[in-house]
Protein backbone atom coordinates (compact mmCIF):
# COMPACT_ATOMS: atom_id res chain seq x y z
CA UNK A 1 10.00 3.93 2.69
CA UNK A 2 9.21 1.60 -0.48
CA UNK A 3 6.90 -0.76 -1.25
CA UNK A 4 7.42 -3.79 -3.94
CA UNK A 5 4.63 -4.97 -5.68
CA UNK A 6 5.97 -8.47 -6.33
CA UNK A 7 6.15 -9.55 -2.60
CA UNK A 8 5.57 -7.30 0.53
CA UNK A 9 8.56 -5.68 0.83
CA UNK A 10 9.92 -2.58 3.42
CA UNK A 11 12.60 -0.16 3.16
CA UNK A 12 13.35 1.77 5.62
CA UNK A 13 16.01 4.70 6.08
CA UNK A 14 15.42 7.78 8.58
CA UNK A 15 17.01 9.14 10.94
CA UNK A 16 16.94 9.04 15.12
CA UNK A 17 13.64 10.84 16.08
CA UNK A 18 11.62 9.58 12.88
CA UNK A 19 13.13 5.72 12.99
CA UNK A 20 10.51 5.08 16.11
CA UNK A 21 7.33 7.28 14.22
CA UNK A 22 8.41 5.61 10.72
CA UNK A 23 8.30 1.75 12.05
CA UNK A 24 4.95 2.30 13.69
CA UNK A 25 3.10 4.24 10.60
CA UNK A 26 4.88 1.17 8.77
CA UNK A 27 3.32 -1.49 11.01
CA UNK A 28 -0.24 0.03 10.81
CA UNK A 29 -0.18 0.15 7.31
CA UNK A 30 0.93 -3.62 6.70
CA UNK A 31 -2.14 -4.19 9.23
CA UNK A 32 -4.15 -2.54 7.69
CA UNK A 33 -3.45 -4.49 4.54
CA UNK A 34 -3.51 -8.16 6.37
CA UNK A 35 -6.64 -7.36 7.96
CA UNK A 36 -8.39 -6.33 4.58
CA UNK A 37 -7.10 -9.51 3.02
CA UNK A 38 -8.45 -11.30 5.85
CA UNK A 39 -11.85 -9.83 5.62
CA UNK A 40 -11.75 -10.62 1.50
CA UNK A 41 -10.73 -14.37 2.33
CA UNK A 42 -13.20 -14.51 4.74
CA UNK A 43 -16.09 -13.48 2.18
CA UNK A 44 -15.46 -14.36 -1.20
CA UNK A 45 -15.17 -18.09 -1.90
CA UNK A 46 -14.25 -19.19 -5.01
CA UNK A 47 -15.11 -22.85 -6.10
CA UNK A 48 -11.56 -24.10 -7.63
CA UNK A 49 -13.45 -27.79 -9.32
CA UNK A 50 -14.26 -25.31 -12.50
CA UNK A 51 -10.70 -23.67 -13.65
CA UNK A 52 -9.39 -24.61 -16.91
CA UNK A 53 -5.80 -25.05 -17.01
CA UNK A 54 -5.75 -22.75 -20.42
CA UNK A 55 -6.89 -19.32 -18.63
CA UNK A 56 -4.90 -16.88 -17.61
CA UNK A 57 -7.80 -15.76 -15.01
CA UNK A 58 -7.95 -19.23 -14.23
CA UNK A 59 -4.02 -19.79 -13.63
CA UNK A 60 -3.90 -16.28 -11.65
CA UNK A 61 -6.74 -17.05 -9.04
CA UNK A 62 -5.33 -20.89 -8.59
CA UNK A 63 -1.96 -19.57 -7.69
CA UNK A 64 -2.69 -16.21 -6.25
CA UNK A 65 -6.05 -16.34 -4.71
CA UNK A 66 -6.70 -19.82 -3.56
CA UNK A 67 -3.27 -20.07 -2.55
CA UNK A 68 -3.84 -16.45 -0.68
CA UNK A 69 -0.69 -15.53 -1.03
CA UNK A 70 -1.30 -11.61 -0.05
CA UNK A 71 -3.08 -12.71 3.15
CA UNK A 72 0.19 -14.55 3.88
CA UNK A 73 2.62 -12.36 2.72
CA UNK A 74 1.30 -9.31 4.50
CA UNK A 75 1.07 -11.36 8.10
CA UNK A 76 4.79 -12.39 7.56
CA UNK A 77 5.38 -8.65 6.34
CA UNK A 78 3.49 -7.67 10.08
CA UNK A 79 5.55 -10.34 11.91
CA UNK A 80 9.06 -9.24 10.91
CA UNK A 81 8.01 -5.59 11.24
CA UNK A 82 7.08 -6.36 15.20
CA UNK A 83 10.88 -8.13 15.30
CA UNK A 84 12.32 -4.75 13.65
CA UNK A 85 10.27 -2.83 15.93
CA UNK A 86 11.14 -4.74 18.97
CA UNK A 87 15.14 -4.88 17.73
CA UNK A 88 14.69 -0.82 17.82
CA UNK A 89 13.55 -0.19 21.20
CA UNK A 90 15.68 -3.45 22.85
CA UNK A 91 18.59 -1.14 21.53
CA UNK A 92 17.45 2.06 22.70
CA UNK A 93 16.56 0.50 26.22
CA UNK A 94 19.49 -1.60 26.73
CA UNK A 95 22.31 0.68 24.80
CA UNK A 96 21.36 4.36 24.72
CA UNK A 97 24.28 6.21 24.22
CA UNK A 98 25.18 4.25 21.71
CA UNK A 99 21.62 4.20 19.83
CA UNK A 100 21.55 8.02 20.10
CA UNK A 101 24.95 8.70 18.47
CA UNK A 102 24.48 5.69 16.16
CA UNK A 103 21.05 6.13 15.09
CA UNK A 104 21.23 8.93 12.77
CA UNK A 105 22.88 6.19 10.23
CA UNK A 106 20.22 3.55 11.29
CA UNK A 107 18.84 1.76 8.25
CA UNK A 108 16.69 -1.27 8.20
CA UNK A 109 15.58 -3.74 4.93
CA UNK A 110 12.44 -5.91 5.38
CA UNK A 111 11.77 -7.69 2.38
CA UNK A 112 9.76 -10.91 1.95
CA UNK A 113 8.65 -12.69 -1.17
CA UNK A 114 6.10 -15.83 -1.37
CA UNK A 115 7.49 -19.11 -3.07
CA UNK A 116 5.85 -20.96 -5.09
């Protein structure tokens, strides 16, 4: 499992009896992120009227912050891990012998970047 720091990004490789364990410890833990950057949305306000366009802090909280850009990318990181989560167990359900042979090669990538 990696993270990126850029975007909210996912990697996943294990095999059959971790895949279901690893996409659930996964899921809480890009919840657990969305909901803290809802709760810091939520409470700190920042009044955009006094940025200069010549700061760096400025330029970084106008396209980062106000934009909230981790907010977002963590609930599309959340939303694609449900999809992966509910790809994995539609397979197991509707084709098991072939998830249980198959599965030991199972690898998943989840990556998603914010554009600007």
């Amino acid at each position: 499992m990696a993270y990126d720091a850029g975007g909210v990004g996912v990697y996943v490789t294990y095999t059959f009896v971790q895949t279901m364990n690893t996409l659930i410890v996964n899921q809480s833990v890009i919840d657990l992120g969305a909901s803290f950057f809802t709760l810091l949305t939520a409470t700190v306000e920042v009044d955009g009227t006094h940025m200069s366009r010549h700061s760096i802090y400025d330029q970084l909280v106008c396209r980062i912050w106000l934009t909230r850009t981790p907010l977002w990318g963590f609930l599309v990181a959340s939303t694609y891990g449900i999809l992966l989560t509910a790809l994995d167990r539609y397979t197991a359900v509707i084709y098991p012998i072939w998830y249980k042979v198959r599965a030991g090669s199972f690898s998943a990538t989840v990556c998603t970047r914010a554009q600007q």
